[in-house]
Protein backbone atom coordinates (compact mmCIF):
# COMPACT_ATOMS: atom_id res chain seq x y z
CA UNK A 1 0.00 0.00 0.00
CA UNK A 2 2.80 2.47 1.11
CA UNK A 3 4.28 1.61 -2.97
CA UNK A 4 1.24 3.04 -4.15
CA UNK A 5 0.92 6.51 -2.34
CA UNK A 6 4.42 6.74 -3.28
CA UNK A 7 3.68 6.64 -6.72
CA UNK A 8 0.52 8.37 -6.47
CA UNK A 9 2.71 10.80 -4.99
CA UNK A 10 5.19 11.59 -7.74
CA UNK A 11 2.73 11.36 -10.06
CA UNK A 12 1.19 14.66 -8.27
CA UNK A 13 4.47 16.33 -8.11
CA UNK A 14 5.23 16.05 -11.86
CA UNK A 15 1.80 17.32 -12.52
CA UNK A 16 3.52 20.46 -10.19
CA UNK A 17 6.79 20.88 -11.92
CA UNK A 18 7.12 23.80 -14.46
CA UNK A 19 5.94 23.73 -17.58
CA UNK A 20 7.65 25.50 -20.17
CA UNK A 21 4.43 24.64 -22.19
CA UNK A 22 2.02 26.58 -20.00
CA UNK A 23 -0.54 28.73 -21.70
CA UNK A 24 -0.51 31.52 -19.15
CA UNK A 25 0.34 32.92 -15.71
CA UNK A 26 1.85 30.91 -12.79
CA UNK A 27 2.30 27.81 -14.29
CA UNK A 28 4.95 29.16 -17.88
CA UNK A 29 8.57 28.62 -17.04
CA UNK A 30 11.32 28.91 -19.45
CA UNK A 31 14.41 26.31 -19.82
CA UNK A 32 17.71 27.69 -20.00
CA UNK A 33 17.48 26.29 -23.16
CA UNK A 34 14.45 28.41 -24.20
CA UNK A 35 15.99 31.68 -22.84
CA UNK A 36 19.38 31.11 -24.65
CA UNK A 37 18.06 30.79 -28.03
CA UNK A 38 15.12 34.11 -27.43
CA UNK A 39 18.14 35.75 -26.20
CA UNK A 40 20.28 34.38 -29.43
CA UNK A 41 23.31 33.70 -26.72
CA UNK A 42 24.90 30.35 -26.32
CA UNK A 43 25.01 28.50 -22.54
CA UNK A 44 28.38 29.59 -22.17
CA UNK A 45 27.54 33.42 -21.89
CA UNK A 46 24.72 32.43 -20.10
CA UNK A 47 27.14 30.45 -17.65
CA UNK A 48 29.20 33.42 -17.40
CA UNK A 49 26.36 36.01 -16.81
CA UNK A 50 25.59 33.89 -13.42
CA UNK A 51 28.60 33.67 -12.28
CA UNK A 52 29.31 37.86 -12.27
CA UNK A 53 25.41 37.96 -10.87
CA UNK A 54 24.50 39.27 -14.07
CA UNK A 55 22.21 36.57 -15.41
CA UNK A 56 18.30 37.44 -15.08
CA UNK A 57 16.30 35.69 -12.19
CA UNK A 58 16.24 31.93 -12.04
CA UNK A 59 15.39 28.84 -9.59
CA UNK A 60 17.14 25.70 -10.02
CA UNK A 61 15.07 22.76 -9.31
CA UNK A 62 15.35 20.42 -6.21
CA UNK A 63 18.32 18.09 -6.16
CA UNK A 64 20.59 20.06 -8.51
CA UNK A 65 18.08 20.10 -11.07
CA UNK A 66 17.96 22.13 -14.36
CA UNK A 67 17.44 26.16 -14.22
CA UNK A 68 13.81 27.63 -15.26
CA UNK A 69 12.90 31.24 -15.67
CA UNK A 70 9.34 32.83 -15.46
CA UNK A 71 9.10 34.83 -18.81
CA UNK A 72 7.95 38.27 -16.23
CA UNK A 73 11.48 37.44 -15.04
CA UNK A 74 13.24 37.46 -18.22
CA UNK A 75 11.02 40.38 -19.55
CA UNK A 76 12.56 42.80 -16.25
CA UNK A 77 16.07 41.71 -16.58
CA UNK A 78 15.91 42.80 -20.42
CA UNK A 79 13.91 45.79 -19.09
CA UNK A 80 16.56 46.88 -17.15
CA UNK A 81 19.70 46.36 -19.61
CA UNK A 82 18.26 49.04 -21.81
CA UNK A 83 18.37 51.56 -19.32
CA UNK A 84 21.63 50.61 -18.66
């Protein structure tokens, strides 16, 4: 029985996880991936921006899991490079 609710269990939290396919709101999140290629940069700039704390907003996902990016997030960041 305890197998089950565990599997019941993940089965809810993937139904949580981002979705870069979201239609609206909350529940869009960008890859790395995604951002890169809107942003026409490759992973190594992107790699570098984060490590001088220059990279827009980003959470990496539990147990050293990939980066995702809320498109708000992305849209401030480039927001505030052109009044730099």
């Amino acid at each position: 029985m305890a197998r089950t609710s565990r599997s019941t269990r993940r089965t809810a939290a993937k139904s949580k996880a981002p979705s870069s396919t979201g239609a609206s709101g909350d529940d869009e999140w960008l890859t790395l991936d995604e951002v890169c290629t809107k942003l026409k940069v490759s992973r190594r700039t992107w790699d570098r921006w984060q490590e001088r704390g220059q990279a827009p907003r980003s959470i990496r996902l539990p147990g050293n899991g990939p980066y995702r990016i809320r498109p708000e997030w992305l849209q401030e960041w480039l927001d505030t490079q052109e009044q730099a």
